[in-house]
Each structure stands twice: as C-alpha cells, then as structure tokens.
Protein backbone atom coordinates (compact mmCIF):
# COMPACT_ATOMS: atom_id res chain seq x y z
CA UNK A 1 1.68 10.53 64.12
CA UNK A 2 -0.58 10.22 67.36
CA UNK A 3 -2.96 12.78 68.71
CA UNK A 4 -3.99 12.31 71.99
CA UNK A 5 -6.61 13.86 74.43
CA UNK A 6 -5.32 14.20 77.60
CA UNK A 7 -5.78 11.26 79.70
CA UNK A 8 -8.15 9.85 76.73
CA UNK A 9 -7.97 8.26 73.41
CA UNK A 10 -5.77 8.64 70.91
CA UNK A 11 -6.12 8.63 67.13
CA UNK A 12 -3.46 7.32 64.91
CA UNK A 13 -2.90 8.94 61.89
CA UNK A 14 -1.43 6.85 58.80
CA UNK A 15 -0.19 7.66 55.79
CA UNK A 16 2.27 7.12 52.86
CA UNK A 17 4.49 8.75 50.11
CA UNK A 18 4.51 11.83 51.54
CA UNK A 19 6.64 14.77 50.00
CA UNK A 20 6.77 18.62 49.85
CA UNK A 21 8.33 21.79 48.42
CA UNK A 22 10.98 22.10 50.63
CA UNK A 23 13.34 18.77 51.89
CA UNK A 24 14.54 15.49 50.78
CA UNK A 25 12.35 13.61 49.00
CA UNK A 26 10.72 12.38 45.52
CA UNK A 27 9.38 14.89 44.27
CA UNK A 28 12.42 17.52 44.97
CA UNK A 29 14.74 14.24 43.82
CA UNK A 30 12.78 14.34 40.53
CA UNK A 31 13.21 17.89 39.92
CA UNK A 32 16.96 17.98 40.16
CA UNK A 33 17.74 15.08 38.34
CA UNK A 34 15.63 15.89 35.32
CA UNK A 35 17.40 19.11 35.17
CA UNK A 36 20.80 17.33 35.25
CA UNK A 37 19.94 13.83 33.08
CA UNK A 38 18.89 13.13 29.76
CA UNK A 39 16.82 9.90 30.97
CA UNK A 40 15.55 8.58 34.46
CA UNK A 41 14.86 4.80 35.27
CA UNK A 42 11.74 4.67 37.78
CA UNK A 43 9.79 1.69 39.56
CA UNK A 44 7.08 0.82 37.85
CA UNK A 45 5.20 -1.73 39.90
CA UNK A 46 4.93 -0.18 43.16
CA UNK A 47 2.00 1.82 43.61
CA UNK A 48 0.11 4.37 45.99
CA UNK A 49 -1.13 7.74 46.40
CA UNK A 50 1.45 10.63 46.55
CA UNK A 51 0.69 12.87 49.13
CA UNK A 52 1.91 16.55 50.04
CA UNK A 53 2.70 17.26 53.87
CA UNK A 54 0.56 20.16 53.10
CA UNK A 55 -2.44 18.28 52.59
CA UNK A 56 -1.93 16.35 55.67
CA UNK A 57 -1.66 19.02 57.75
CA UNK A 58 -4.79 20.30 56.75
CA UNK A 59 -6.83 17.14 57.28
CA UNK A 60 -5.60 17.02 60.61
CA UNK A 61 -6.71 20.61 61.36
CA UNK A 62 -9.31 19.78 60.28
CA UNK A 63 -10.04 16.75 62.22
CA UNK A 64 -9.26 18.41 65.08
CA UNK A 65 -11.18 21.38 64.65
CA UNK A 66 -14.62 19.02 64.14
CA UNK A 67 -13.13 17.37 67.75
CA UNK A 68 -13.35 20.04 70.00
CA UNK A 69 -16.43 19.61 71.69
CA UNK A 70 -16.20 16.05 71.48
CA UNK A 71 -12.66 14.68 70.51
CA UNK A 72 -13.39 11.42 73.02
CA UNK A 73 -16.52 10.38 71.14
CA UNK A 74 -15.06 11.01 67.81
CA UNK A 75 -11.98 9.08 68.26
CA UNK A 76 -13.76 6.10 69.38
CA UNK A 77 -15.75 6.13 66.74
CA UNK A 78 -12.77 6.19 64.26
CA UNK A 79 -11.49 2.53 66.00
CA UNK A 80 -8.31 4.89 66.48
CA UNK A 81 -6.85 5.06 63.84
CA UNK A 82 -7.60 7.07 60.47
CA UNK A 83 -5.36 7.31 56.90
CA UNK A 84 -4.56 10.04 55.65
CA UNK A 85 -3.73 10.61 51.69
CA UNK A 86 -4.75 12.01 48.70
CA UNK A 87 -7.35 9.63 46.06
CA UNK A 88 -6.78 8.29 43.47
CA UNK A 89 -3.18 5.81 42.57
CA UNK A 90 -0.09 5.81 40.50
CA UNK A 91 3.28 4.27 40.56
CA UNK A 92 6.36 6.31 41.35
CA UNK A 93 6.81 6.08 37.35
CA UNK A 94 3.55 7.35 36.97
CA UNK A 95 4.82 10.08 39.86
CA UNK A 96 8.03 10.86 38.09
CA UNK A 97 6.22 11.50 34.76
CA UNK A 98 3.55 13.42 35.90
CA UNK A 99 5.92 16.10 37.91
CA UNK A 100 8.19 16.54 34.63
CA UNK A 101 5.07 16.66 32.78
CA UNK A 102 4.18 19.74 34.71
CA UNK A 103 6.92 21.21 35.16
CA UNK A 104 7.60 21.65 31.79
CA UNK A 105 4.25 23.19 30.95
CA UNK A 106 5.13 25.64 33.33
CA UNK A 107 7.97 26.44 30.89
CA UNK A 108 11.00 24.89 33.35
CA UNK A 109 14.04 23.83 31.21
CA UNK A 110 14.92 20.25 31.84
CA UNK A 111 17.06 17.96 30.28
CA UNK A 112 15.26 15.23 30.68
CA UNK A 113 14.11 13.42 27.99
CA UNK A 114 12.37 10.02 28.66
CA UNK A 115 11.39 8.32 32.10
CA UNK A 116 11.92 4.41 31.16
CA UNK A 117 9.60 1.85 33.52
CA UNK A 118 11.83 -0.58 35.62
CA UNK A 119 10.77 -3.92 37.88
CA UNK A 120 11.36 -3.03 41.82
CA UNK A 121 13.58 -6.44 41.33
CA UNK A 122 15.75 -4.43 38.98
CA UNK A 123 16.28 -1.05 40.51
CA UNK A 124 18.83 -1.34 43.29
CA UNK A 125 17.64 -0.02 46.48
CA UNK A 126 18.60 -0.75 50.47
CA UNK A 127 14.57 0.03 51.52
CA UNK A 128 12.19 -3.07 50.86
CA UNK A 129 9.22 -1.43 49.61
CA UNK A 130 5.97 -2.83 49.66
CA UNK A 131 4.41 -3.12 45.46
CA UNK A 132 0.63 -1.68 47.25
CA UNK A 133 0.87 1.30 49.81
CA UNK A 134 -2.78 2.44 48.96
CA UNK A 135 -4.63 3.11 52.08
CA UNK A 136 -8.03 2.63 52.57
CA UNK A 137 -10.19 6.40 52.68
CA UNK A 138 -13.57 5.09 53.83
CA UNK A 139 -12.77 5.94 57.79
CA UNK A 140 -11.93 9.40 56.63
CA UNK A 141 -14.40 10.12 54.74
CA UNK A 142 -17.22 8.29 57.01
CA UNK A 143 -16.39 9.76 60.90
CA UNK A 144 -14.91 12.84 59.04
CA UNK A 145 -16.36 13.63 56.20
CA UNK A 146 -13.06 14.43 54.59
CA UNK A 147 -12.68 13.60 50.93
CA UNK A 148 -8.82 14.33 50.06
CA UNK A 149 -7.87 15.76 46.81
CA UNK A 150 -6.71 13.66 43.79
CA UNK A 151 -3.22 13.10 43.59
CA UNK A 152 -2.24 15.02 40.48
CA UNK A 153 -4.30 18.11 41.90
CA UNK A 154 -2.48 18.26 44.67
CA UNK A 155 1.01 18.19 43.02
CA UNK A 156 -0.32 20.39 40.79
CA UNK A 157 -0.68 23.00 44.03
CA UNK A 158 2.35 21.75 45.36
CA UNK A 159 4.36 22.60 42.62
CA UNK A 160 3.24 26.74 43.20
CA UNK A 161 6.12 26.49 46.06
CA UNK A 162 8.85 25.16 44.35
C-alpha cells in the first residue's frame, strides 16, 4: 500500500499476516475447520505477528492525521517506507491455538480437539513462505510514535465481529 502526496513523496506501508472478521483468510479458515474436525495439523516453524486489517487501518489514519500540516517532512523522515503490525510473535500454530483457545472461552462449540505442530517441509502448500515475517517496529514507533497492540489483544478484539 502507497500513500502519496501529490506531486511529493510517498510512504510505503508494509506489513504481514493480515486477517479480519469478514473474508478469506486464517483466522476465518481456523474457525470453520475447528467446527467441522476433530484435529488440525498447523506450521510450526514459520513465525510473525498476526495482524487485523482493522488495526492497520487505524495506524494509517493515524499517520495521516499527524501528516497534515506536514506530510512532505514526515515522509522523508520515515526513509519511505514504514511497517505496519501488531508486537509481539507467534507461529501460525501458535495462531491456530490461540483463536480456538478463545473461542471456546467464549462458549463456541467446536469439534476440535488438538492442534498437532508440523515442519513447513511437511505440510503441503503451493505458496513458499518465508520461516521469519517479523517486521521491524522501531520506524513506527520513532517518526510516529505508534506502538501497535500485542497480537493476542488484538485477536482478542477481532474476535467481537465474528
């Protein structure tokens, strides 16, 4: 995702395992299959910070509201480009485990009953993933002063929409 000034410079914004209530992805993937199957096989070695499109959308805002007056200088000053997730790490194991946890203390029926650990080499897959998608939050947290929430307290607000 680029922002851009008009006929100025343009910050970057990166970021990585990003899900939501609504769509196709993990965390909606995780939901429906534990409510169909007794047992889930998840990496276990691949790890980074999951991160709601909620939460990106409101460090953007936010960026750009602090840019108004002086969305040139700022953007320089953040070498253009600026990642965006929550803190904090897990695996998608360590993902998978944490959203059943949840769910069923919020009393959800599931038929889930154990999330086993696999090796990316043994999980078939057509995407090459990378084992370390953590992103560096120092540039966010220096030119923006923007410390994101920890992972598991934002799926813990994410989960209020499903």
């Amino acid at each position: 995702m680029a922002i851009r000034e008009a006929q100025g410079p343009h910050l970057i914004v990166r970021t990585s395992w990003v899900y939501a209530a609504e769509g196709t992805n993990f965390l909606n993937t995780i939901i429906g299959l534990s409510r169909e199957r007794s047992e889930l096989r998840i990496v276990a070695d691949q790890i980074g910070a999951p991160t709601p499109a909620r939460v990106i959308a409101r460090i953007v805002t936010t960026i750009l509201e602090q840019c108004r007056s002086d969305m040139r200088a700022r953007f320089a000053h953040a070498e253009g480009v600026i990642n965006v997730a929550t803190s904090g790490e897990t695996s998608w194991h360590g993902f998978a485990t944490a959203i059943v946890d949840r769910l069923k203390a919020r009393g959800n029926r599931l038929q889930i009953a154990s999330i086993v650990p696999v090796r990316t080499q043994d999980y078939p897959s057509k995407a090459r993933r990378p084992h370390n998608s953590r992103l560096d939050l120092s540039r966010l947290s220096r030119q923006f002063g923007i410390v994101p929430p920890a992972w598991e307290d934002a799926l813990s607000t994410e989960l209020v929409y499903i």
